[in-house]
PDB file of N, CA and C in Angstrom:
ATOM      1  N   UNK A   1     -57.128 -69.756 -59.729  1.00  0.00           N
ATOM      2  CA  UNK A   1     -56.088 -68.752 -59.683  1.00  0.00           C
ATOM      3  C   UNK A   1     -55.317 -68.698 -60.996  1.00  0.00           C
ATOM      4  N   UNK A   2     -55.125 -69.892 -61.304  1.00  0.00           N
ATOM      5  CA  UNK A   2     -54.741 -69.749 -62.528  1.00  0.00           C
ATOM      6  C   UNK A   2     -55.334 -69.245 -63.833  1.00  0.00           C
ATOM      7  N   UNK A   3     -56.156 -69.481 -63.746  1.00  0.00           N
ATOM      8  CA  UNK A   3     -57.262 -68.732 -65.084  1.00  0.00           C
ATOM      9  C   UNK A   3     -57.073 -67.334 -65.180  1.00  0.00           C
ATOM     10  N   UNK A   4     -57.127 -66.630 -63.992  1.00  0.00           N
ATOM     11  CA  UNK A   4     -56.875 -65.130 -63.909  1.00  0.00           C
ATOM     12  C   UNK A   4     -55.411 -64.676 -64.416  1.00  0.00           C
ATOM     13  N   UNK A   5     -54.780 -65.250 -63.630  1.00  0.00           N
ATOM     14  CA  UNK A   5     -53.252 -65.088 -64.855  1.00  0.00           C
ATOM     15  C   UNK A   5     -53.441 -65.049 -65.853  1.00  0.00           C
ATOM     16  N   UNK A   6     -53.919 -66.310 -66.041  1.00  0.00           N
ATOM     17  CA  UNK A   6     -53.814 -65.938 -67.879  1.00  0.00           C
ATOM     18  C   UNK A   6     -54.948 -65.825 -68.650  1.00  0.00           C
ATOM     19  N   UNK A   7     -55.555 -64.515 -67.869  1.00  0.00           N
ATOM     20  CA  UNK A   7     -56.028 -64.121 -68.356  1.00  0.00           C
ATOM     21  C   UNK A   7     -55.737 -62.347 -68.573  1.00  0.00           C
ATOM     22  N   UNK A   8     -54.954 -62.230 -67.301  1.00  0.00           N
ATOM     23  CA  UNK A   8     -54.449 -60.990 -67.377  1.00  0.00           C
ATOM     24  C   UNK A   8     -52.892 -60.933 -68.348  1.00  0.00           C
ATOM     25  N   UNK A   9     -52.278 -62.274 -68.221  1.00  0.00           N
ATOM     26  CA  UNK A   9     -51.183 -61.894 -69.306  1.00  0.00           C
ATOM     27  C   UNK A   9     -52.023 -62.028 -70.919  1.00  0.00           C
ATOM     28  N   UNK A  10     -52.830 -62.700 -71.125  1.00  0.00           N
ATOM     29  CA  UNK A  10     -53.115 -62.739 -72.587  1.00  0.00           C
ATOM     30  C   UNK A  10     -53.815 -60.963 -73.004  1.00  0.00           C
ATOM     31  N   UNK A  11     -54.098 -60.490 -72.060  1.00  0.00           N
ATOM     32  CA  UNK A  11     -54.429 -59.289 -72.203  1.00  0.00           C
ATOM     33  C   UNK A  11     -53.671 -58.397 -72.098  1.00  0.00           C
ATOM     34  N   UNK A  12     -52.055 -58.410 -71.566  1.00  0.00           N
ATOM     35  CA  UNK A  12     -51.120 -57.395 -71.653  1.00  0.00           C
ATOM     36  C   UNK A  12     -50.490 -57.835 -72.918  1.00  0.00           C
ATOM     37  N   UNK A  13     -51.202 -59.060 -73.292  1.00  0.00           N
ATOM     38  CA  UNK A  13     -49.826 -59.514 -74.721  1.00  0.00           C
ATOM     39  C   UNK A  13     -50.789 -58.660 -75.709  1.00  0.00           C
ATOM     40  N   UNK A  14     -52.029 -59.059 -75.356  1.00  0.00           N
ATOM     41  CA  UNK A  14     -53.107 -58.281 -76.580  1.00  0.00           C
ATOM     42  C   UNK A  14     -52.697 -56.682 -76.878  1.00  0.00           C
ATOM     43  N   UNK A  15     -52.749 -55.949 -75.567  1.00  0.00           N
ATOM     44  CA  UNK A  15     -52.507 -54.632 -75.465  1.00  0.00           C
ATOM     45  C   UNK A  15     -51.087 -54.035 -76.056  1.00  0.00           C
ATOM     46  N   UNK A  16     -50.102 -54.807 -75.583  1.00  0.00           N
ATOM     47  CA  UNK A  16     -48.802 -54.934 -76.322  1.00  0.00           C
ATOM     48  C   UNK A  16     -48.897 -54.412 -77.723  1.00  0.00           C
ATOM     49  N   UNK A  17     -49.724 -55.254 -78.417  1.00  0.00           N
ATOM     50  CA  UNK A  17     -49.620 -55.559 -79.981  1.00  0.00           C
ATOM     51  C   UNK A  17     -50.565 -54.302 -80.667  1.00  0.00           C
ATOM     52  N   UNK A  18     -50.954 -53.930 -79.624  1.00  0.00           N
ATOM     53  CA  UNK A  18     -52.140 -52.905 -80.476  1.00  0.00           C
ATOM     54  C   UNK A  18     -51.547 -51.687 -81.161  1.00  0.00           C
ATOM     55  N   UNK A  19     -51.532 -51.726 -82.190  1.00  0.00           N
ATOM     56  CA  UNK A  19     -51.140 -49.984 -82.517  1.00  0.00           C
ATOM     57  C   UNK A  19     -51.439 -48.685 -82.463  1.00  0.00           C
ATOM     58  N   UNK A  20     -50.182 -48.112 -82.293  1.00  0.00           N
ATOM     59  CA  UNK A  20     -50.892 -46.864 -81.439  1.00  0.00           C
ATOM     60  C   UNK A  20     -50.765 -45.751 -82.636  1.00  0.00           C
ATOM     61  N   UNK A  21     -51.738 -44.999 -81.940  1.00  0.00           N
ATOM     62  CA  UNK A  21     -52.616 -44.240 -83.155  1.00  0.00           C
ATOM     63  C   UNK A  21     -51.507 -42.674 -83.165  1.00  0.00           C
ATOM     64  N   UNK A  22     -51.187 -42.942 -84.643  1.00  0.00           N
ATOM     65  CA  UNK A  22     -50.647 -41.429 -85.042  1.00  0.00           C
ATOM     66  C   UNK A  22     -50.598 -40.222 -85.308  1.00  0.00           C
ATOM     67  N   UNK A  23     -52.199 -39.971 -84.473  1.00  0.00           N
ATOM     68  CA  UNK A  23     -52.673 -38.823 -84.335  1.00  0.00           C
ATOM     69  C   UNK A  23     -52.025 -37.714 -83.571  1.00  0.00           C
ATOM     70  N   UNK A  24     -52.095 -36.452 -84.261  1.00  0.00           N
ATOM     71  CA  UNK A  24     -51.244 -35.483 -82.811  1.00  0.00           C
ATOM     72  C   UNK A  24     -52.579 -35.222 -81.972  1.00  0.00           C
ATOM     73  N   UNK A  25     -52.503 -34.866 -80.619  1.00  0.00           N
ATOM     74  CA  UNK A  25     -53.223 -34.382 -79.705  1.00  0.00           C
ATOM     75  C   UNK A  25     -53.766 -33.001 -79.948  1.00  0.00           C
ATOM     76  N   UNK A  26     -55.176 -32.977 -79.603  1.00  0.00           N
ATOM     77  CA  UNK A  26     -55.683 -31.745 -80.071  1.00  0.00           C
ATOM     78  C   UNK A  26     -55.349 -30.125 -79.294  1.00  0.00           C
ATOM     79  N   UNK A  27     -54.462 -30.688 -78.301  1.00  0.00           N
ATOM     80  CA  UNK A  27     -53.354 -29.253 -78.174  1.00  0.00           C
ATOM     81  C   UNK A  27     -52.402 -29.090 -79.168  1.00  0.00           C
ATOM     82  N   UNK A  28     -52.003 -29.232 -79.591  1.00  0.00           N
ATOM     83  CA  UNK A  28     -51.051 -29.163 -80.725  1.00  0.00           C
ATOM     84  C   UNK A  28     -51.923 -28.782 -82.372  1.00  0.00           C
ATOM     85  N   UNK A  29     -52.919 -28.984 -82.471  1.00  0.00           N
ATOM     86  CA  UNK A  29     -53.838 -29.463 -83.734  1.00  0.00           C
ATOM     87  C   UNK A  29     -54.256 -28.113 -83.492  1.00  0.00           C
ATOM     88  N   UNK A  30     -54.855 -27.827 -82.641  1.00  0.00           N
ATOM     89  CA  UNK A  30     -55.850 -26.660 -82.138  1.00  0.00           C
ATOM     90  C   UNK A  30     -55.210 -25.871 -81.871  1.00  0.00           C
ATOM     91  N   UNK A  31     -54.478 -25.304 -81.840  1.00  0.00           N
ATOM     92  CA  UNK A  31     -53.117 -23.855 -80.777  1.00  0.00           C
ATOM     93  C   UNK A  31     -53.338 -23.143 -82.206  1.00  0.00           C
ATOM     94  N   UNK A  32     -53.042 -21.820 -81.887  1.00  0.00           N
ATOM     95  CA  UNK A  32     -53.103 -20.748 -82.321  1.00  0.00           C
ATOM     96  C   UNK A  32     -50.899 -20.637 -83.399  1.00  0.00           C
ATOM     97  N   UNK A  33     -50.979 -20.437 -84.482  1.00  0.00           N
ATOM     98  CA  UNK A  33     -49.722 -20.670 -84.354  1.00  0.00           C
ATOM     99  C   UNK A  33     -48.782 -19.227 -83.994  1.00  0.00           C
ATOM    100  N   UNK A  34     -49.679 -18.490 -84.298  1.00  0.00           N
ATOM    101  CA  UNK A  34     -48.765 -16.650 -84.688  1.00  0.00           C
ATOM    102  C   UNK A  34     -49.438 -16.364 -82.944  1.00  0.00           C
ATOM    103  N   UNK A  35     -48.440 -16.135 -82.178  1.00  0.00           N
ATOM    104  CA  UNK A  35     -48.704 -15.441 -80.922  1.00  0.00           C
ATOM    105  C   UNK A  35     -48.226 -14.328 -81.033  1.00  0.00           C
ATOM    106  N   UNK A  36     -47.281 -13.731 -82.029  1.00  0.00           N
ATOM    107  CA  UNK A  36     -47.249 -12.231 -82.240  1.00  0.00           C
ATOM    108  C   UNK A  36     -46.962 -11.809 -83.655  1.00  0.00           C
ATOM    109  N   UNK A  37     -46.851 -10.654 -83.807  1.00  0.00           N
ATOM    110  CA  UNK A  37     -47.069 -10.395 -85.605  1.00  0.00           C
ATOM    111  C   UNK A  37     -45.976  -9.099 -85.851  1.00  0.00           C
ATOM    112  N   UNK A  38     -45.332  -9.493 -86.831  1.00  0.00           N
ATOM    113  CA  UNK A  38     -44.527  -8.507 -87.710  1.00  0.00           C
ATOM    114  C   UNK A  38     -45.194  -7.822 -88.530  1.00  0.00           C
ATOM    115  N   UNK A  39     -44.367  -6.665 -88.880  1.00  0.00           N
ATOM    116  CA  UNK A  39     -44.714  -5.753 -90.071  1.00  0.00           C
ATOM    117  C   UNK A  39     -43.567  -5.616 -90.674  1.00  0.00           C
ATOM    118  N   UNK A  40     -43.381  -6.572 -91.699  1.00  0.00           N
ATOM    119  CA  UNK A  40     -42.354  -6.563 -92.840  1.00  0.00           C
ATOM    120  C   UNK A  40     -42.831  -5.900 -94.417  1.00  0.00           C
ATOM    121  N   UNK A  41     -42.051  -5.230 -95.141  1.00  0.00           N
ATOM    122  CA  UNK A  41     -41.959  -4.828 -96.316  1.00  0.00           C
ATOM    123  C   UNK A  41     -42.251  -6.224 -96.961  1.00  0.00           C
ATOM    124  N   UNK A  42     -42.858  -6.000 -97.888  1.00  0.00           N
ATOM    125  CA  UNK A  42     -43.515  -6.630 -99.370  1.00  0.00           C
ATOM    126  C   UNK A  42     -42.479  -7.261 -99.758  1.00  0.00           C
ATOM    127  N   UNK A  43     -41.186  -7.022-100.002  1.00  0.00           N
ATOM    128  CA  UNK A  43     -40.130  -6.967-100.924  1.00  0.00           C
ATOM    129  C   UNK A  43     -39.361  -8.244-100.211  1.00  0.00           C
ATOM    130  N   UNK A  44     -39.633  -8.256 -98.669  1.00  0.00           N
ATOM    131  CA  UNK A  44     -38.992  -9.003 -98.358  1.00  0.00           C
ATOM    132  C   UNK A  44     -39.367 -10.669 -98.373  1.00  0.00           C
ATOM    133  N   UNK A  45     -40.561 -10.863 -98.726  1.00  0.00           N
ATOM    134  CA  UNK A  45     -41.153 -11.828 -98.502  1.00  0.00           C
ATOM    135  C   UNK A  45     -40.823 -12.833-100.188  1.00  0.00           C
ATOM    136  N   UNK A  46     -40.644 -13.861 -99.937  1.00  0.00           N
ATOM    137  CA  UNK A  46     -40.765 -15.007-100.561  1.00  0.00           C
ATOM    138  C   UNK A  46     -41.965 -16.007-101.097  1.00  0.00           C
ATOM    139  N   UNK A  47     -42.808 -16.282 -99.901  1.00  0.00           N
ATOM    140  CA  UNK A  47     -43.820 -16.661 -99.767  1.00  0.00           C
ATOM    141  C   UNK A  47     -45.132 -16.344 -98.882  1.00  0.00           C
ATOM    142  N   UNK A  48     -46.187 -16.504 -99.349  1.00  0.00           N
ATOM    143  CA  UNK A  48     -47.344 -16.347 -97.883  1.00  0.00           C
ATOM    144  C   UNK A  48     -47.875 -17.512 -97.554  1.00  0.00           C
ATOM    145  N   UNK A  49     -48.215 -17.908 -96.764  1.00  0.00           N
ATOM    146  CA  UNK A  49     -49.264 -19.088 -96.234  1.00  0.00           C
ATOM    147  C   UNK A  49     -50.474 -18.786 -94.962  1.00  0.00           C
ATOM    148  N   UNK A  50     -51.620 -18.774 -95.450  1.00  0.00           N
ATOM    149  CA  UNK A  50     -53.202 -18.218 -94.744  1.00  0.00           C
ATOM    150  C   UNK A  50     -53.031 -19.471 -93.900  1.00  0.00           C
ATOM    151  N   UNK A  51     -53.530 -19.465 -92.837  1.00  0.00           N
ATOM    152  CA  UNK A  51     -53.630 -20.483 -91.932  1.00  0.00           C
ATOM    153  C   UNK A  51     -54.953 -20.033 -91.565  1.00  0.00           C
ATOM    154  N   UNK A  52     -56.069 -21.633 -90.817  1.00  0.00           N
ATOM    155  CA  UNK A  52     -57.661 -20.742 -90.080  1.00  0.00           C
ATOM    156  C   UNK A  52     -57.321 -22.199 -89.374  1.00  0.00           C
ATOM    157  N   UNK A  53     -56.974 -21.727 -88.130  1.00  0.00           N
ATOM    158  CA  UNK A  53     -57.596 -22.651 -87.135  1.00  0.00           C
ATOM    159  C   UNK A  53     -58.597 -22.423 -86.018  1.00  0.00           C
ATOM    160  N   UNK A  54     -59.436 -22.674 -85.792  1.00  0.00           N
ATOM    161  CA  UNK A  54     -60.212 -23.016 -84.981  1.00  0.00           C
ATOM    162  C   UNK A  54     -59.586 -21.944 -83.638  1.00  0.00           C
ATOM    163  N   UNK A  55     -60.849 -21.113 -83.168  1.00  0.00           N
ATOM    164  CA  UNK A  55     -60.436 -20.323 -82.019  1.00  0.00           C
ATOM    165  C   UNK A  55     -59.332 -19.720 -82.103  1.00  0.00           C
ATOM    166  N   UNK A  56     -58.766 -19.260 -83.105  1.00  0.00           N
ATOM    167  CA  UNK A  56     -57.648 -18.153 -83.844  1.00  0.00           C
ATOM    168  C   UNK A  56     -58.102 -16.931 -84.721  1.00  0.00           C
ATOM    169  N   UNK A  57     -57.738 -15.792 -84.284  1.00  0.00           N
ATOM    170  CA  UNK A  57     -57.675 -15.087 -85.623  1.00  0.00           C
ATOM    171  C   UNK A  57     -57.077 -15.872 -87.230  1.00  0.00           C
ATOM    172  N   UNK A  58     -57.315 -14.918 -87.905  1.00  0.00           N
ATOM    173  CA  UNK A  58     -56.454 -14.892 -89.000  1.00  0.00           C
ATOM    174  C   UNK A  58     -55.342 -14.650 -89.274  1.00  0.00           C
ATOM    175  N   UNK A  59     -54.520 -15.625 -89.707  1.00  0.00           N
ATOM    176  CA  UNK A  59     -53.086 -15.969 -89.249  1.00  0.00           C
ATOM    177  C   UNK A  59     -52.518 -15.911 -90.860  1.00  0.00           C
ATOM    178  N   UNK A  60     -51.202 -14.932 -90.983  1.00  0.00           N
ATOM    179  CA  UNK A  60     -50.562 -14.971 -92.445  1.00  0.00           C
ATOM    180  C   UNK A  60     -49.004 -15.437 -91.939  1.00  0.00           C
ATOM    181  N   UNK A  61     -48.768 -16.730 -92.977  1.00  0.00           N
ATOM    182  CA  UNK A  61     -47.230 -16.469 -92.416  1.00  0.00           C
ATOM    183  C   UNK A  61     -46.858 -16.343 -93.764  1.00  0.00           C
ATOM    184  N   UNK A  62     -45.340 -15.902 -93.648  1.00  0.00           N
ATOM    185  CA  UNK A  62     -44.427 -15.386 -94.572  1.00  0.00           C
ATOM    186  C   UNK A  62     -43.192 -16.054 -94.568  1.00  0.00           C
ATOM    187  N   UNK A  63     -42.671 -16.340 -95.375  1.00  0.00           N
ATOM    188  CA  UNK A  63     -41.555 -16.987 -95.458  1.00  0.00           C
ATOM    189  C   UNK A  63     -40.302 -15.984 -96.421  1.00  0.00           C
ATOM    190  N   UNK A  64     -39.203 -15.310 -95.486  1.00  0.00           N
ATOM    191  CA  UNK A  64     -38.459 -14.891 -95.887  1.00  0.00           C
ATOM    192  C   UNK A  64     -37.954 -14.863 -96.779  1.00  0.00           C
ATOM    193  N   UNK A  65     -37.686 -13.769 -97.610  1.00  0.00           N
ATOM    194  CA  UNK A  65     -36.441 -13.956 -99.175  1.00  0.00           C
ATOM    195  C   UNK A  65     -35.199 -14.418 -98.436  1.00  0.00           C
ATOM    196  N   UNK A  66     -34.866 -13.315 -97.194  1.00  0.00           N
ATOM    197  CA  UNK A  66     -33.034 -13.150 -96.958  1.00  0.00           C
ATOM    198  C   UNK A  66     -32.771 -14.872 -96.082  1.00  0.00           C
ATOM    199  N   UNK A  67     -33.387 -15.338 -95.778  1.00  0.00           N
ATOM    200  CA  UNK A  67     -32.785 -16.706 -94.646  1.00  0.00           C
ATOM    201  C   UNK A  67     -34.059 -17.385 -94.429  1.00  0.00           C
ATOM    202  N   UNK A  68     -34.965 -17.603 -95.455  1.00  0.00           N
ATOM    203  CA  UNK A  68     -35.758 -19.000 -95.169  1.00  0.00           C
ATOM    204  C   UNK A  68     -36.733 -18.651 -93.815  1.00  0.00           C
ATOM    205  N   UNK A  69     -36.669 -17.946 -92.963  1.00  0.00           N
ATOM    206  CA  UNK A  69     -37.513 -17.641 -92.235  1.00  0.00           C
ATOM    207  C   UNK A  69     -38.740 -17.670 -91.963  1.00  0.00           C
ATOM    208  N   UNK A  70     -39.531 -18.295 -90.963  1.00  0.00           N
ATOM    209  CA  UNK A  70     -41.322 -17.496 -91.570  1.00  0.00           C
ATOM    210  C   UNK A  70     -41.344 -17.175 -90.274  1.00  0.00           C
ATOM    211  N   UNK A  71     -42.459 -16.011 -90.392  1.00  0.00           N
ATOM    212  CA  UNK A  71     -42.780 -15.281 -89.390  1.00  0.00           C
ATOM    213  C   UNK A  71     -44.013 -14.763 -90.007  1.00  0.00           C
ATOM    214  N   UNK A  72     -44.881 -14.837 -88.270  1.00  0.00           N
ATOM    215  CA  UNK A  72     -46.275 -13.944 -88.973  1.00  0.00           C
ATOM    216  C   UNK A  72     -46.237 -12.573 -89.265  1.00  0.00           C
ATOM    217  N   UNK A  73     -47.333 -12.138 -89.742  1.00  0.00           N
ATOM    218  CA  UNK A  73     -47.590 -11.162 -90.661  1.00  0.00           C
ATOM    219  C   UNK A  73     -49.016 -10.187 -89.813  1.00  0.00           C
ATOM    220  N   UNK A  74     -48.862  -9.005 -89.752  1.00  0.00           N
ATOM    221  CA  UNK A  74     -49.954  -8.356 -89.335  1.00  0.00           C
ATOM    222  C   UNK A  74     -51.041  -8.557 -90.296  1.00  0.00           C
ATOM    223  N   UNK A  75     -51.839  -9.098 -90.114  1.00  0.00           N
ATOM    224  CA  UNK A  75     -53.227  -9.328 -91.556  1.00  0.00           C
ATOM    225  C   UNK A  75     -53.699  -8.049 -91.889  1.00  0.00           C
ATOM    226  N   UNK A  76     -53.476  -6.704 -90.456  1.00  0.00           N
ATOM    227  CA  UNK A  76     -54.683  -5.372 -90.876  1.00  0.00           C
ATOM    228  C   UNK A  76     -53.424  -4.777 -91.838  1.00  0.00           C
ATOM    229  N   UNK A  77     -51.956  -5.203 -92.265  1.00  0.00           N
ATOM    230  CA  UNK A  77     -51.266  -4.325 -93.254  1.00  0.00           C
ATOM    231  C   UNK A  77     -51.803  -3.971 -94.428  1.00  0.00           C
ATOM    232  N   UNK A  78     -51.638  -2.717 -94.442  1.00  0.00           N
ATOM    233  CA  UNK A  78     -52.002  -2.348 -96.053  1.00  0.00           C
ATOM    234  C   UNK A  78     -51.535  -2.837 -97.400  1.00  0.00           C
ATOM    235  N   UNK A  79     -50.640  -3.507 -97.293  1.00  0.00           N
ATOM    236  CA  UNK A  79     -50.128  -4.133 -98.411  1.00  0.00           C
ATOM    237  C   UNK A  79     -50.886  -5.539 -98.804  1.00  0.00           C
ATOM    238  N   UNK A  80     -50.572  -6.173 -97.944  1.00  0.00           N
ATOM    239  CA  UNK A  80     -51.427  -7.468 -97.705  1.00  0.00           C
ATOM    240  C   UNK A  80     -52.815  -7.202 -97.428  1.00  0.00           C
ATOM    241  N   UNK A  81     -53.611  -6.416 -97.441  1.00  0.00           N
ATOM    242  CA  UNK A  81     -55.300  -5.967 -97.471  1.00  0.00           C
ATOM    243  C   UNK A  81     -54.863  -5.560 -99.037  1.00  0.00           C
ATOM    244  N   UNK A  82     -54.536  -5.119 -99.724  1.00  0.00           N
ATOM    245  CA  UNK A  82     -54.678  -4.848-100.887  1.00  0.00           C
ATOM    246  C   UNK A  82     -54.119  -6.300-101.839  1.00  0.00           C
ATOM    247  N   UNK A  83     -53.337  -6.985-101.380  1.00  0.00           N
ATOM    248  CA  UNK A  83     -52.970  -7.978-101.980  1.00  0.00           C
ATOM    249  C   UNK A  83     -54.113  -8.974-101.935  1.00  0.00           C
ATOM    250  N   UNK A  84     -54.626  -9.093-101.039  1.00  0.00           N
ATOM    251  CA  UNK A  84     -55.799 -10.148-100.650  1.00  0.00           C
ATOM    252  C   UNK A  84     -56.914  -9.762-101.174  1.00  0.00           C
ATOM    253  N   UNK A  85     -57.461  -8.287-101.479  1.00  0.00           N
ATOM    254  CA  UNK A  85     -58.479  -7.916-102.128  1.00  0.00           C
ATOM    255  C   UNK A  85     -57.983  -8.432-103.735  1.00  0.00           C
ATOM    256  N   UNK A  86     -56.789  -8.173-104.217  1.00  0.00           N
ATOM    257  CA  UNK A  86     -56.548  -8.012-105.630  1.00  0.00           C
ATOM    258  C   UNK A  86     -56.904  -9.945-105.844  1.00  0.00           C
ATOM    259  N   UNK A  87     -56.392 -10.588-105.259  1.00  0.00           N
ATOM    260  CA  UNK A  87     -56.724 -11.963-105.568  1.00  0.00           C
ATOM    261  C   UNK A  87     -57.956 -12.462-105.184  1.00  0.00           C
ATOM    262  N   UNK A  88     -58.986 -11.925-104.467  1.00  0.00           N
ATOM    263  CA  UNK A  88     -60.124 -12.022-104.423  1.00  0.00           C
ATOM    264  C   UNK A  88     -60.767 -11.846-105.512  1.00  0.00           C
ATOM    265  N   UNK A  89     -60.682 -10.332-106.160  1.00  0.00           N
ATOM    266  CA  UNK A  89     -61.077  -9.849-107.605  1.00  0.00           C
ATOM    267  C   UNK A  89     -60.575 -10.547-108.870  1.00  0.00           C
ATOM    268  N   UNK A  90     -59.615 -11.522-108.731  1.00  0.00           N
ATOM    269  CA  UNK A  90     -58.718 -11.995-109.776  1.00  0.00           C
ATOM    270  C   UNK A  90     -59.615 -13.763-109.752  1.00  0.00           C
ATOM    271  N   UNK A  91     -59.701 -14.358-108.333  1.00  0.00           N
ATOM    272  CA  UNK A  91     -61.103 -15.461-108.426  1.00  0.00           C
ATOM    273  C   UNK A  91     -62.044 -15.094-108.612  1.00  0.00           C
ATOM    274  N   UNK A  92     -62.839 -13.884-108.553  1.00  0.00           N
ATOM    275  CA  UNK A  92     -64.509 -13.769-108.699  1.00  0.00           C
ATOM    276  C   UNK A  92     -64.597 -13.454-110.018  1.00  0.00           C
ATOM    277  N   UNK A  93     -63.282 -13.239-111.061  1.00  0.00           N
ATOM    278  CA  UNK A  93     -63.434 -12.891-112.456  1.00  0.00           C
ATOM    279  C   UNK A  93     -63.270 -14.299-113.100  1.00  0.00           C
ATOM    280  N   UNK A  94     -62.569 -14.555-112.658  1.00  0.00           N
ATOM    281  CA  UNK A  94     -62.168 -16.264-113.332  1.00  0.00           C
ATOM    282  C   UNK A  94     -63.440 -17.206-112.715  1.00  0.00           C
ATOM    283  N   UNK A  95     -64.022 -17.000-112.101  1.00  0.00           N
ATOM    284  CA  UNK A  95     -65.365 -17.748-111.705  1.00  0.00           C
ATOM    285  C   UNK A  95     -66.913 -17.319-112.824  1.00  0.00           C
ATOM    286  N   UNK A  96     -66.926 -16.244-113.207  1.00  0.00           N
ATOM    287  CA  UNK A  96     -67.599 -16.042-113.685  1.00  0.00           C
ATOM    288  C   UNK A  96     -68.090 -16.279-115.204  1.00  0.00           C
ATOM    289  N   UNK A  97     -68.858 -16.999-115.946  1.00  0.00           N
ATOM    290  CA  UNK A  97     -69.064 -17.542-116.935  1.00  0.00           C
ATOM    291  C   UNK A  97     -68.643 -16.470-118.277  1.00  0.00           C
ATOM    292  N   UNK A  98     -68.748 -16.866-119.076  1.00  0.00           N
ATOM    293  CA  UNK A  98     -67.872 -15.424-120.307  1.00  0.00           C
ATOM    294  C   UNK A  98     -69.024 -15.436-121.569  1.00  0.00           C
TER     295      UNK A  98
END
C-alpha cells in the first residue's frame, strides 16, 4: 500500500514541476480576425497590415491617422486594389535583373 502512495505523490510532484507550454490554442491562432469591413477614405489611414490566416478571406487592417484605431478594410476597394496592384508592379520591377 505503501508503494502506491508514493508512487502517486512522486508523480503529482513530477507533474507539478512540468512546464506548461506557452502556446495559444488553435482557436485563437486560427479565427478569422475582420468579421466585418469598413470603407474608409485613403487619407484617413496611417497604416495597413495584410493578414492570411488559414480558412479566412483576405484580411486588410488599417490603423487610423485620427485615434490609433485599426479596423478592417474592404479588400474589393478601389483604392486599395490600385494600391496593391501599384506595389506589386513596384516588386516585379525591383526583382528583375537590369
Amino acid at each position: 500500500m505503501d508503494l502506491k502512495l508514493l508512487s502517486v505523490v512522486v508523480m503529482l510532484a513530477v507533474a507539478t514541476y512540468l512546464p506548461f507550454s506557452q502556446a495559444k490554442p488553435i482557436s485563437l491562432v486560427e479565427r478569422c480576425w475582420c468579421r466585418s469591413v469598413n470603407i474608409i477614405p485613403q487619407r484617413s489611414i496611417r497604416e495597413l497590415k495584410f493578414l492570411h490566416t488559414p480558412n479566412c478571406p483576405f484580411q486588410v487592417i488599417a490603423k487610423l491617422k485620427k485615434n490609433n484605431k485599426e479596423v478592417c478594410l474592404d479588400p474589393e476597394t478601389k483604392w486599395l486594389q490600385q494600391y496593391l496592384k501599384n506595389a506589386l508592379n513596384r516588386v516585379r520591377k525591383s526583382k528583375q535583373p537590369n
